[in-house]
N, C-alpha and C. Protein backbone atom coordinates (compact mmCIF):
# COMPACT_ATOMS: atom_id res chain seq x y z
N UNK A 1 134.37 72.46 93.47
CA UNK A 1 134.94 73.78 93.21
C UNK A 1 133.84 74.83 93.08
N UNK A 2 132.81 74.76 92.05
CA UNK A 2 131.92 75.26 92.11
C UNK A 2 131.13 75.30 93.59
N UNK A 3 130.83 74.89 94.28
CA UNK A 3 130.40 74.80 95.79
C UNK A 3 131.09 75.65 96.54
N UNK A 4 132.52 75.85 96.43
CA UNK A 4 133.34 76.56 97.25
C UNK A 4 132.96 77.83 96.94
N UNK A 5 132.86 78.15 95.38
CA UNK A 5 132.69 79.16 95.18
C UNK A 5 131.17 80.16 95.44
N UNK A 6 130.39 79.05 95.20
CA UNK A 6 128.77 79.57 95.69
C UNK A 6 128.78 79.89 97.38
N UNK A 7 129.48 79.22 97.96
CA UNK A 7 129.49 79.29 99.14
C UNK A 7 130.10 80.88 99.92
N UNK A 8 131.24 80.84 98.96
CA UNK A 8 132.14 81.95 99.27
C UNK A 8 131.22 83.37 98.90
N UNK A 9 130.49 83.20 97.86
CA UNK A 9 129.51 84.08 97.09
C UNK A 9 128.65 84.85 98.17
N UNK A 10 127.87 83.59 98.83
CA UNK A 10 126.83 83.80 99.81
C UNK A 10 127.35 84.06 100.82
N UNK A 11 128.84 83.69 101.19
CA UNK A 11 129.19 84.29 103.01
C UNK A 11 129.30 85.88 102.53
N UNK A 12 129.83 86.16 101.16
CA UNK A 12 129.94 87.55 101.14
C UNK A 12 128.34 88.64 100.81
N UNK A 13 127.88 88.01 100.49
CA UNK A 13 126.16 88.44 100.34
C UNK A 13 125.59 88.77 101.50
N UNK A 14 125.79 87.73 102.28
CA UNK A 14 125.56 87.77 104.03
C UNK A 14 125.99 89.23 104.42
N UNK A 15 126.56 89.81 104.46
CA UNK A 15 126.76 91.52 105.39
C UNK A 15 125.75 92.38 104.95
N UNK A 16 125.35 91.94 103.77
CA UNK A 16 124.46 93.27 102.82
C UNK A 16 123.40 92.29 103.54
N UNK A 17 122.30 92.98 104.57
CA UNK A 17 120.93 93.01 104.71
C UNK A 17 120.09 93.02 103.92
N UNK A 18 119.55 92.16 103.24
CA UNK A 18 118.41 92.44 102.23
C UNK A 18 117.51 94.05 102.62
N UNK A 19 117.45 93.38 104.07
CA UNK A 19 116.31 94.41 104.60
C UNK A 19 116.51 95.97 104.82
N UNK A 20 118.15 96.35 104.10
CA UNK A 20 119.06 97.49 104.69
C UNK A 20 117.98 98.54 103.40
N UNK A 21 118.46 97.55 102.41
CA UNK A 21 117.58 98.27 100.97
C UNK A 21 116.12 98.77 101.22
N UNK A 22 115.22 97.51 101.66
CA UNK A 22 113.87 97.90 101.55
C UNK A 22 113.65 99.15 102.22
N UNK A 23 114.44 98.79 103.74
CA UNK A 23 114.06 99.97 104.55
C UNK A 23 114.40 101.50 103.60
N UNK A 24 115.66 101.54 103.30
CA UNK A 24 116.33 102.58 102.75
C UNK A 24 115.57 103.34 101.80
N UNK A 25 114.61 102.00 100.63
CA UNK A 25 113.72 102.33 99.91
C UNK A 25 112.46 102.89 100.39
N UNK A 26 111.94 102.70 101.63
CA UNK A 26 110.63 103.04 101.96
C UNK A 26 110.69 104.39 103.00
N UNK A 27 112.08 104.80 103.39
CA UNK A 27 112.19 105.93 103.59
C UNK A 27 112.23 106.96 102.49
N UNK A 28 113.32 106.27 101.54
CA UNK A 28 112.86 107.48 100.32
C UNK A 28 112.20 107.68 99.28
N UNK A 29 110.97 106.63 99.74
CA UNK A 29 109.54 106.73 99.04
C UNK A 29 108.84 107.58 99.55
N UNK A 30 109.03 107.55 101.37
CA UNK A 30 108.21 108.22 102.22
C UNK A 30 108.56 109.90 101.83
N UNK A 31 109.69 110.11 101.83
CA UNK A 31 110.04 111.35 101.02
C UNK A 31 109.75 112.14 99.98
N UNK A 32 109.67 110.87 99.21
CA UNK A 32 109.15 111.40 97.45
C UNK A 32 108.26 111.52 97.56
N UNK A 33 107.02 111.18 98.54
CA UNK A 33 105.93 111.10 98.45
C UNK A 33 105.22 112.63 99.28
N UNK A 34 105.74 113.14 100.16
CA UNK A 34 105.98 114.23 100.95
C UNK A 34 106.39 115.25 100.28
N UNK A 35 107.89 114.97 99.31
CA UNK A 35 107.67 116.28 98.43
C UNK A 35 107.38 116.56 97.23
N UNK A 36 106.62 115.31 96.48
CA UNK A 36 105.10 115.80 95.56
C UNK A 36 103.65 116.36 96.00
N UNK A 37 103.87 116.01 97.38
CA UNK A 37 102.44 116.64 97.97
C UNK A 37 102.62 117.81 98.15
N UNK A 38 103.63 118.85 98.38
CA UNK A 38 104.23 119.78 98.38
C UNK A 38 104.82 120.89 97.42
N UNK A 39 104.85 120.35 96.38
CA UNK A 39 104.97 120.48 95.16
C UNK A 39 103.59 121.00 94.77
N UNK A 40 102.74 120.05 94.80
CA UNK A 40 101.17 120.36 94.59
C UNK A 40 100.75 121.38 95.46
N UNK A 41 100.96 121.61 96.74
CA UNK A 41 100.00 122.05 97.63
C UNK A 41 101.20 123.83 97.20
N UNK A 42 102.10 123.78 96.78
CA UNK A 42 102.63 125.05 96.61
C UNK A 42 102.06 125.58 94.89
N UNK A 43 102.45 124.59 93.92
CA UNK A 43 101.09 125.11 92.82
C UNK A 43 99.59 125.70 93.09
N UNK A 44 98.95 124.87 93.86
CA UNK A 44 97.94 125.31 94.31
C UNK A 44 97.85 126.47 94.72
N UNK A 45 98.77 127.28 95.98
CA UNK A 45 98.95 128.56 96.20
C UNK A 45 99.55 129.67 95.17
N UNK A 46 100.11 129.34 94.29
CA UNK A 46 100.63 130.15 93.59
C UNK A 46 99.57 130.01 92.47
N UNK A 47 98.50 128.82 92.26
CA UNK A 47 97.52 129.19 91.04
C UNK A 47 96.50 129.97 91.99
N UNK A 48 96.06 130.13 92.95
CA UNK A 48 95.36 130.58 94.17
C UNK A 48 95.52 132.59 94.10
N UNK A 49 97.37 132.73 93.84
CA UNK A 49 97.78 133.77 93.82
C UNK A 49 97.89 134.78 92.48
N UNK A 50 97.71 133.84 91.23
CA UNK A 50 96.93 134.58 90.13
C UNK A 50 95.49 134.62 89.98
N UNK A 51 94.30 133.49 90.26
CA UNK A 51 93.13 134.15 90.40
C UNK A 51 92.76 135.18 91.33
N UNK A 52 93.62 135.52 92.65
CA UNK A 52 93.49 136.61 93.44
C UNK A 52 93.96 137.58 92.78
N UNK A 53 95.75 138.08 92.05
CA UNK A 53 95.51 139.53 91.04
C UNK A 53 94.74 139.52 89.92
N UNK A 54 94.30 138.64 89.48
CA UNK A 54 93.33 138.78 88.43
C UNK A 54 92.06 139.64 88.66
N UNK A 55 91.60 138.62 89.91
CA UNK A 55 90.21 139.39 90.35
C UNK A 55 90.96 140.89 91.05
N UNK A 56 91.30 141.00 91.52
CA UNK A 56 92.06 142.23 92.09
C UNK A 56 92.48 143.66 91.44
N UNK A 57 92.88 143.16 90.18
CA UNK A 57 93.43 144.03 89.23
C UNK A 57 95.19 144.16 89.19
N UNK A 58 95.68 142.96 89.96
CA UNK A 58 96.66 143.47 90.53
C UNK A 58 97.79 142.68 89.54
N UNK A 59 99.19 142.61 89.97
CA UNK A 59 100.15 142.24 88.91
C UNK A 59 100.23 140.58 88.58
N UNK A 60 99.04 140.39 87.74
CA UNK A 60 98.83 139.01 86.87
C UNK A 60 99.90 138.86 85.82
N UNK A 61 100.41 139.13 85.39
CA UNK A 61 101.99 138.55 84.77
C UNK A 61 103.05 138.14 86.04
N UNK A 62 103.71 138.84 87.10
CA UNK A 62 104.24 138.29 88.10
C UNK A 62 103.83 137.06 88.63
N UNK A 63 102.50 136.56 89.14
CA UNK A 63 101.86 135.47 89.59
C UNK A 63 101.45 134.54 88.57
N UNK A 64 101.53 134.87 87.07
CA UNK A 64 101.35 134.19 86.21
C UNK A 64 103.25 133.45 86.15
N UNK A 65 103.98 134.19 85.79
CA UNK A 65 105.36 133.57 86.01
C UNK A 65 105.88 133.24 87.02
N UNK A 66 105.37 133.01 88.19
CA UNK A 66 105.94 132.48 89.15
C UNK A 66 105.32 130.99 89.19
N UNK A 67 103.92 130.88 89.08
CA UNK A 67 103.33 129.46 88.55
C UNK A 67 103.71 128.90 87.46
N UNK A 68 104.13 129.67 86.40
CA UNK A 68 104.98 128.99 85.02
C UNK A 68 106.07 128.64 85.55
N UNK A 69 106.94 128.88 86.47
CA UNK A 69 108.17 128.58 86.91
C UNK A 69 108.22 127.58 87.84
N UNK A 70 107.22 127.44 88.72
CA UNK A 70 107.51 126.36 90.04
C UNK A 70 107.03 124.93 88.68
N UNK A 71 105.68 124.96 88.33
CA UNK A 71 104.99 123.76 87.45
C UNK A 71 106.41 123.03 86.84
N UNK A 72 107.04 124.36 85.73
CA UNK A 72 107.83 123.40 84.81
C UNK A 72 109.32 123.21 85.87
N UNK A 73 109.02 123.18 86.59
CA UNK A 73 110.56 122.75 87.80
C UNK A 73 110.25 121.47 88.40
N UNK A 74 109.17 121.15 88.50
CA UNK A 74 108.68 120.77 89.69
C UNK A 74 107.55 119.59 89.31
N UNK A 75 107.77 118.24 90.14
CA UNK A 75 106.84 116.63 89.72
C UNK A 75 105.74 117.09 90.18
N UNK A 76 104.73 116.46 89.78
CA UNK A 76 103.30 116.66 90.41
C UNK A 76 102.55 117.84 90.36
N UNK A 77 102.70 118.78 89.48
CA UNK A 77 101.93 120.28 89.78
C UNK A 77 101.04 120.34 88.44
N UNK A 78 100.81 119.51 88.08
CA UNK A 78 99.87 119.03 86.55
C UNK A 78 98.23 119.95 87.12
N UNK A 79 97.95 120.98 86.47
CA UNK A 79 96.88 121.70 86.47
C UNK A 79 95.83 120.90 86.90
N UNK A 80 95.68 119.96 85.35
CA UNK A 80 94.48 119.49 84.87
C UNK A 80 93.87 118.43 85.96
N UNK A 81 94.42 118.08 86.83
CA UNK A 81 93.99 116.73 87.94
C UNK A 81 93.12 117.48 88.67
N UNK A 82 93.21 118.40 89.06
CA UNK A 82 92.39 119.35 89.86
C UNK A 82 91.22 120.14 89.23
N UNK A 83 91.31 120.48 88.16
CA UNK A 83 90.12 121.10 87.41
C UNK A 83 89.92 121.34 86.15
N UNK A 84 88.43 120.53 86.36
CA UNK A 84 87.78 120.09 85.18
C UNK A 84 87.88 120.83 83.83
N UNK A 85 88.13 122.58 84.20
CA UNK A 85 88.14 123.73 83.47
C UNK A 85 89.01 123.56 82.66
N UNK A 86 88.94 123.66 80.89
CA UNK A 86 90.13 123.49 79.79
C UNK A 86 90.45 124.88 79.31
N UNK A 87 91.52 125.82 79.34
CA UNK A 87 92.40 125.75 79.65
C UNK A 87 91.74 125.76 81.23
N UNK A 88 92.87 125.52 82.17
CA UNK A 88 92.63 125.71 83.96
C UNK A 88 93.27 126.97 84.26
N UNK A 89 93.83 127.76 83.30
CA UNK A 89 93.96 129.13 84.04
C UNK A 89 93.40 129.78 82.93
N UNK A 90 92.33 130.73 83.79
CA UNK A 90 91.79 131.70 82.68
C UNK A 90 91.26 132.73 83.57
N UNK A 91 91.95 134.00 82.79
CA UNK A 91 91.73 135.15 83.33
C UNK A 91 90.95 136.21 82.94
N UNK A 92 89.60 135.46 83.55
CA UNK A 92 88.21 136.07 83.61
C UNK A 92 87.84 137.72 83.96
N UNK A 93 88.59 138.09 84.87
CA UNK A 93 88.55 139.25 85.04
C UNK A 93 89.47 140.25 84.09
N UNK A 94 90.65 139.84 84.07
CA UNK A 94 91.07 140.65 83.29
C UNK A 94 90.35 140.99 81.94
N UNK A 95 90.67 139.83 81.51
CA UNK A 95 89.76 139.88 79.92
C UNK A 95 88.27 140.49 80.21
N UNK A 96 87.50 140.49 81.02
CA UNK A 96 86.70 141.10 81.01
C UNK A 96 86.67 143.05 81.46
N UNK A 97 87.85 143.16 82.17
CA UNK A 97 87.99 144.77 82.44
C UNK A 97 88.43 145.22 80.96
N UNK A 98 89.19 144.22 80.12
CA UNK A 98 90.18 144.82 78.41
C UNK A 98 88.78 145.33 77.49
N UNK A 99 87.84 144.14 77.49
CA UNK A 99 86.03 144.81 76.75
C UNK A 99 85.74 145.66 77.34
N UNK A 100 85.58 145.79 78.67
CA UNK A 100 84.88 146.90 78.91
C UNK A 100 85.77 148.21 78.78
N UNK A 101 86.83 147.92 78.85
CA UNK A 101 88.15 149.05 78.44
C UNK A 101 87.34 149.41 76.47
N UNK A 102 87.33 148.53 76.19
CA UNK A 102 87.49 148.22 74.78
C UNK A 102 86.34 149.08 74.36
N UNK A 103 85.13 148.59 75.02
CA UNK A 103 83.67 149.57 74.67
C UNK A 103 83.33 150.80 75.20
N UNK A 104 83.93 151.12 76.67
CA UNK A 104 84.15 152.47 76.75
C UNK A 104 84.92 153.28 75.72
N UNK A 105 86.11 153.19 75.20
CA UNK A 105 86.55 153.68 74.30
C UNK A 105 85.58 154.41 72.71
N UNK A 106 84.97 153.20 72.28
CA UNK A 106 84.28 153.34 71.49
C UNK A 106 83.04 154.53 71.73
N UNK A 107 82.57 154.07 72.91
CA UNK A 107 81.28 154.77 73.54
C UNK A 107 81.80 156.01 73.50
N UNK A 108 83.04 156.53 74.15
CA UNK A 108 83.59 158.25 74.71
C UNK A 108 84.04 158.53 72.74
N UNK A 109 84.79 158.17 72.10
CA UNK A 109 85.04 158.40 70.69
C UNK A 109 83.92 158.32 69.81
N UNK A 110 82.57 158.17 69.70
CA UNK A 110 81.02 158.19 69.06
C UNK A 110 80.53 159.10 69.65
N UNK A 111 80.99 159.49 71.00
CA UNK A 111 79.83 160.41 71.93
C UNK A 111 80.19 161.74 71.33
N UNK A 112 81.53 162.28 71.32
CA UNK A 112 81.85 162.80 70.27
C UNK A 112 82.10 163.24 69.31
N UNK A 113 81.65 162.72 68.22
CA UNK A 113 81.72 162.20 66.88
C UNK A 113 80.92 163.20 66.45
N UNK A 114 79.88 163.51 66.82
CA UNK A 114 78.77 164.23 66.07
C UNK A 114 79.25 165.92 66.26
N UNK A 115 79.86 166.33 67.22
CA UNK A 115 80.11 167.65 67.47
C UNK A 115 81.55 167.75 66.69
N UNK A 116 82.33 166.67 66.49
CA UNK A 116 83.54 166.78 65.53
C UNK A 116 83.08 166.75 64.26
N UNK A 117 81.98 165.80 63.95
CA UNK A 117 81.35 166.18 62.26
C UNK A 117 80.71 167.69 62.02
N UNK A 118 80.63 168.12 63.23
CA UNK A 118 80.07 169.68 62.76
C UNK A 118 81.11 170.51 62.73
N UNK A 119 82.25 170.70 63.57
CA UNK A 119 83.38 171.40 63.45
C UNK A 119 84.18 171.32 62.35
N UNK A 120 83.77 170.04 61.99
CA UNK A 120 84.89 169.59 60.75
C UNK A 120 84.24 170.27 59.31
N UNK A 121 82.75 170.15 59.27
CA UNK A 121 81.85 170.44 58.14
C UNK A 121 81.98 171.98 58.06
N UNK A 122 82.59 172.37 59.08
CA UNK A 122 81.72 174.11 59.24
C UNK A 122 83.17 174.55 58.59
N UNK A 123 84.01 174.11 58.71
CA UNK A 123 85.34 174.46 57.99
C UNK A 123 85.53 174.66 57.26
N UNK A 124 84.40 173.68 56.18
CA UNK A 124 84.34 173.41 54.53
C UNK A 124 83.67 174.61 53.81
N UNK A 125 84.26 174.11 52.52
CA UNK A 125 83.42 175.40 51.61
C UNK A 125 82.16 175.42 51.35
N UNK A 126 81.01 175.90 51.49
CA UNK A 126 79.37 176.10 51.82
C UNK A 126 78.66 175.45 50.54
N UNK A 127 79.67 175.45 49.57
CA UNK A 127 78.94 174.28 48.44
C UNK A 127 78.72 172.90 48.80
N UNK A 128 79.44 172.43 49.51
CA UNK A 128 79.29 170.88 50.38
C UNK A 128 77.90 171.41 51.46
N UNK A 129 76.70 170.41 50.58
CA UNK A 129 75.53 170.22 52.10
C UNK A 129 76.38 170.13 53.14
N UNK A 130 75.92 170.75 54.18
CA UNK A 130 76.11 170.44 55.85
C UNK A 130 75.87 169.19 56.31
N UNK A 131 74.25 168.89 55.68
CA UNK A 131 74.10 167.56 56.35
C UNK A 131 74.58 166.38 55.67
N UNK A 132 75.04 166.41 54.35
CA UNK A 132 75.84 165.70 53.85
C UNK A 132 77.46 165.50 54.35
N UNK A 133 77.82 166.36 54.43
CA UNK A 133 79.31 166.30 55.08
C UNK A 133 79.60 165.71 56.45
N UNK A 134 78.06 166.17 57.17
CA UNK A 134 77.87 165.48 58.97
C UNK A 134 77.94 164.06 58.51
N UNK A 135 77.03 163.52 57.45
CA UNK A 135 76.64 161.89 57.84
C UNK A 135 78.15 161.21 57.28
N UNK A 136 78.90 161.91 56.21
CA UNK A 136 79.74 161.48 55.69
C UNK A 136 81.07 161.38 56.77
N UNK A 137 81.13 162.38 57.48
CA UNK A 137 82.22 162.32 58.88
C UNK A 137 81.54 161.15 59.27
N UNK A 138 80.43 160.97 59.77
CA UNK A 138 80.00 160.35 61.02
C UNK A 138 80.36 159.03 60.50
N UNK A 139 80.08 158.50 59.28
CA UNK A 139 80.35 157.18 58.55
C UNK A 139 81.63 156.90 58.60
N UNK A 140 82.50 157.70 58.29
CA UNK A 140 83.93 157.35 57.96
C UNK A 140 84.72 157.73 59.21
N UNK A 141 84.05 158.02 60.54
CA UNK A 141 85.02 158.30 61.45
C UNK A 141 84.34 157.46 62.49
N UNK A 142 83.34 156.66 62.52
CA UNK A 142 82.91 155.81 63.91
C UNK A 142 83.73 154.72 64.54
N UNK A 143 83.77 155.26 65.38
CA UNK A 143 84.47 153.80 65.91
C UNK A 143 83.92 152.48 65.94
N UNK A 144 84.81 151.45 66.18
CA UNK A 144 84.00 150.07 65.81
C UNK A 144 84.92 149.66 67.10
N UNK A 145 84.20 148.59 67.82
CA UNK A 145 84.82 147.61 69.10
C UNK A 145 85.98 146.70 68.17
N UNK A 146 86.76 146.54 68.72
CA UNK A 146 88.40 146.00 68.03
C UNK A 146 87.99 144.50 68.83
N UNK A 147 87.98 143.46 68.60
CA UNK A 147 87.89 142.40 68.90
C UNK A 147 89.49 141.80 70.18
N UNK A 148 89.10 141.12 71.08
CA UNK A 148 90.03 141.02 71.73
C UNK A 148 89.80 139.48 72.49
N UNK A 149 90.82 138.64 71.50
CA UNK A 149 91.07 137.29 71.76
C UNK A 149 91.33 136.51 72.83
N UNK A 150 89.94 136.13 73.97
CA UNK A 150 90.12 135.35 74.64
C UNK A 150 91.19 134.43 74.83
N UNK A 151 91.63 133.82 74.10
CA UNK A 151 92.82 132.91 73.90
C UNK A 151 93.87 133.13 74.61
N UNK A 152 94.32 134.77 74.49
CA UNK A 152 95.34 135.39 75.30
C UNK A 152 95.37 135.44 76.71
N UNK A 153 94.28 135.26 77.03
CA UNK A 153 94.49 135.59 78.71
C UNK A 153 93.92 133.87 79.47
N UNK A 154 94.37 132.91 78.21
CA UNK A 154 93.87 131.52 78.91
C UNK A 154 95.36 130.72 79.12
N UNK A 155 95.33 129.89 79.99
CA UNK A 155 96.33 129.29 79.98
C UNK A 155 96.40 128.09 80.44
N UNK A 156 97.93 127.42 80.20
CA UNK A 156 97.76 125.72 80.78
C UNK A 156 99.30 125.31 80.09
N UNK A 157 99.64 125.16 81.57
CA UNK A 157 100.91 124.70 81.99
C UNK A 157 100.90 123.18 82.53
N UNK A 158 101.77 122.15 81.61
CA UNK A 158 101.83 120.92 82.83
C UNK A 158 103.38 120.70 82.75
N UNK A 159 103.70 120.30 83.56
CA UNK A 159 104.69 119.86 84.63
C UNK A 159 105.26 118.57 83.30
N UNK A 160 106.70 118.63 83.99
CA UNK A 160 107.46 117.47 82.98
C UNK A 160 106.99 116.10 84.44
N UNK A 161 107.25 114.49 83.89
CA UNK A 161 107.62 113.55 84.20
C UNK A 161 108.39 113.92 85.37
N UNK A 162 109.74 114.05 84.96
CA UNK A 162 110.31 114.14 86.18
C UNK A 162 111.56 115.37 86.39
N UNK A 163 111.44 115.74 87.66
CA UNK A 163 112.19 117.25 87.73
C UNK A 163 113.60 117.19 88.84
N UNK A 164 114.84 117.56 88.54
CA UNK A 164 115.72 117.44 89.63
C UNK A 164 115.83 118.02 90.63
N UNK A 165 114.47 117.87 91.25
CA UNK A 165 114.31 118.56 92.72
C UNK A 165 114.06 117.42 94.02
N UNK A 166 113.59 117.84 95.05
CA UNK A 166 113.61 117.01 96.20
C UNK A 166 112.68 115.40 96.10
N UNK A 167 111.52 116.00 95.01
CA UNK A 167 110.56 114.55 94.90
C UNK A 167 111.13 113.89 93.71
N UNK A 168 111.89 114.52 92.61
CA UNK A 168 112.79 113.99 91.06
C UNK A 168 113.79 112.55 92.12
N UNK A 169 114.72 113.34 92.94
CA UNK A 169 115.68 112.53 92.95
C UNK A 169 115.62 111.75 94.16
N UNK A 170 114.54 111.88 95.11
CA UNK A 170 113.85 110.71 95.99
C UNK A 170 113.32 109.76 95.20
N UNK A 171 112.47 109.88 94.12
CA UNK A 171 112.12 109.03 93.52
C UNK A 171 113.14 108.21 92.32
N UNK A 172 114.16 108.58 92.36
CA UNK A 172 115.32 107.93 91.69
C UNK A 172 115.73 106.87 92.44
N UNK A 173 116.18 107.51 93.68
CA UNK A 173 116.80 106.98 94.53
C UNK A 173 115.76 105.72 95.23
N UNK A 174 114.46 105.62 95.27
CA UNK A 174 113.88 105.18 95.25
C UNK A 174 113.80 103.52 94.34
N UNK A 175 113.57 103.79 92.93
CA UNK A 175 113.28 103.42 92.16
C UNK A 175 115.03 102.45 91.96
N UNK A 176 115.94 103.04 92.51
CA UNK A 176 117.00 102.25 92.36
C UNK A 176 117.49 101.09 93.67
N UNK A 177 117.35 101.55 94.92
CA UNK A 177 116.97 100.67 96.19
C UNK A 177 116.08 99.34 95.61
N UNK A 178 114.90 99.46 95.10
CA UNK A 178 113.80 98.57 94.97
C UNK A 178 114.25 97.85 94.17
N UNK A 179 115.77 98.16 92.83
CA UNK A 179 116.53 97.29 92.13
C UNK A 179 117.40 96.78 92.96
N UNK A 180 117.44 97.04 93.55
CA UNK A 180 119.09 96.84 94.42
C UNK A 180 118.43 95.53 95.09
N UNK A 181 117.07 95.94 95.79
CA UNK A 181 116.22 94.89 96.85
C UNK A 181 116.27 93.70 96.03
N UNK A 182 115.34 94.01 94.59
CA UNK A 182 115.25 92.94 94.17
C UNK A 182 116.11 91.77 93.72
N UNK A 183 117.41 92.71 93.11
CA UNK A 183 118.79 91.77 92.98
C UNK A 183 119.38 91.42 93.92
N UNK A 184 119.10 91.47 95.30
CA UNK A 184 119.97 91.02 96.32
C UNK A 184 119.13 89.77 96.71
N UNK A 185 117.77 90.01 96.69
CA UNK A 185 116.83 88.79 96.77
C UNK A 185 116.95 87.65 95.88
N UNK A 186 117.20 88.11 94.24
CA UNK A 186 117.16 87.36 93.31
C UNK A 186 118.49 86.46 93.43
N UNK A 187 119.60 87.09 93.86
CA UNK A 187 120.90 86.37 94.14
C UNK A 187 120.76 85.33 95.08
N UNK A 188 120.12 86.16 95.84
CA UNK A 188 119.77 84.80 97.40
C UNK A 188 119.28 83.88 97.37
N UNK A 189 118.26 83.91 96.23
CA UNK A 189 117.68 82.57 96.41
C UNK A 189 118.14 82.06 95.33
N UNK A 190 118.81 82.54 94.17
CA UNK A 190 119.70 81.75 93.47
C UNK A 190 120.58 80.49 94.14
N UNK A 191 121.50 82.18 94.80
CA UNK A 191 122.94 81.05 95.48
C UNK A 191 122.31 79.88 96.50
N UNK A 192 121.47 79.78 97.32
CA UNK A 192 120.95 78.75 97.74
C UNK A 192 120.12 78.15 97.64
N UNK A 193 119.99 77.94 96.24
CA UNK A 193 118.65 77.08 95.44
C UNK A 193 120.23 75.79 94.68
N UNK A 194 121.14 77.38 94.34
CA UNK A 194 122.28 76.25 93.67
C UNK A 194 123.38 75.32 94.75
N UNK A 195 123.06 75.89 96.17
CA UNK A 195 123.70 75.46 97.08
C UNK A 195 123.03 73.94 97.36
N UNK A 196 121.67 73.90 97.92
CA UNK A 196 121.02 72.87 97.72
C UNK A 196 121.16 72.28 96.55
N UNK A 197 121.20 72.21 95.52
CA UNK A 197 121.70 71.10 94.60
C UNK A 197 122.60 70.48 94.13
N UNK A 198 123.41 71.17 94.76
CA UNK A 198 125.33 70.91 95.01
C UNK A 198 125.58 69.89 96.25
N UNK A 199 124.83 69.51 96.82
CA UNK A 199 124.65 69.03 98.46
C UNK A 199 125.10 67.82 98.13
């Protein structure tokens, strides 16, 4: 009875090709594998497209959120594999035009300073020294450079595990074929390991 039934097992096992899976699987490996490279090679252009407005002067928040957006969508766009640099986005130029923004300011508001301590002194009542009242403006009105936190213009985005896009659900689909392979194999040589000993 048992025989009939192993038998009956394996004539129905027989239509399913072991080999229907593998193939099935190694096409949509070949896939997953095509659109993580793609994935990457489009991070790449879009991290490509914020160090260009950066150096440029041009709209670094737009190209900054468009790379925040593909990375966290998207398998494989992990910064850090590609460069050594911690954070891997850092925006060198900008932060460097904000200081020099930062010390011009200071420089044009001091350059000044001394002809506003005299306008301001000459106002006063003539019992206040002159040159006392100049050094006392000049002290209490200089500008000082405002510090401006590198931190802000660094960045580092990585990518989730896995994303429901073209390489997410190739590689599902993937990863479930290669179960499928293996349980159709594992059955097979079951049912005729138990067939042979039924003989």
């Amino acid at each position: 009875m048992a025989h009939r039934h192993l038998h009956k097992a394996h004539s129905k096992l027989q239509p399913i090709s072991l080999w229907y899976f593998l193939a099935a699987a190694l096409i949509s490996g070949t896939v997953c594998v095509y659109a993580m490279r793609q994935n990457n090679l489009t991070m790449v252009s879009l991290r490509n497209d914020v160090f260009a407005a950066d150096k440029s002067g041009g709209d670094v928040e737009a190209a900054l959120k468009s790379l925040q957006r593909h990375i966290y969508s998207h398998m494989n766009t992990n910064l850090n594999s590609s460069n050594s640099v911690y954070p891997p986005i850092q925006l060198k130029y900008t932060y460097e035009r904000l200081v020099q923004a930062e010390k011009d300011r200071v420089s044009t508001t001091n350059a000044r300073l001394y002809s506003d301590a005299q306008a301001f002194c000459h106002q006063q009542p003539p019992s206040s020294g002159q040159l006392t009242c100049v050094g006392d403006y000049v002290t209490t009105h200089t500008a000082k450079e405002q510090p401006i936190p590198a931190s802000l213009y660094q960045f580092d985005f990585v990518s989730p595990g896995w994303t429901p896009d073209l390489a997410g659900w190739s590689l599902a689909v993937t990863a479930i074929l290669m179960m499928l392979f293996s349980l159709r194999y594992g059955l097979e040589r079951l049912i005729r390991h138990e067939l042979k000993n039924n003989i």
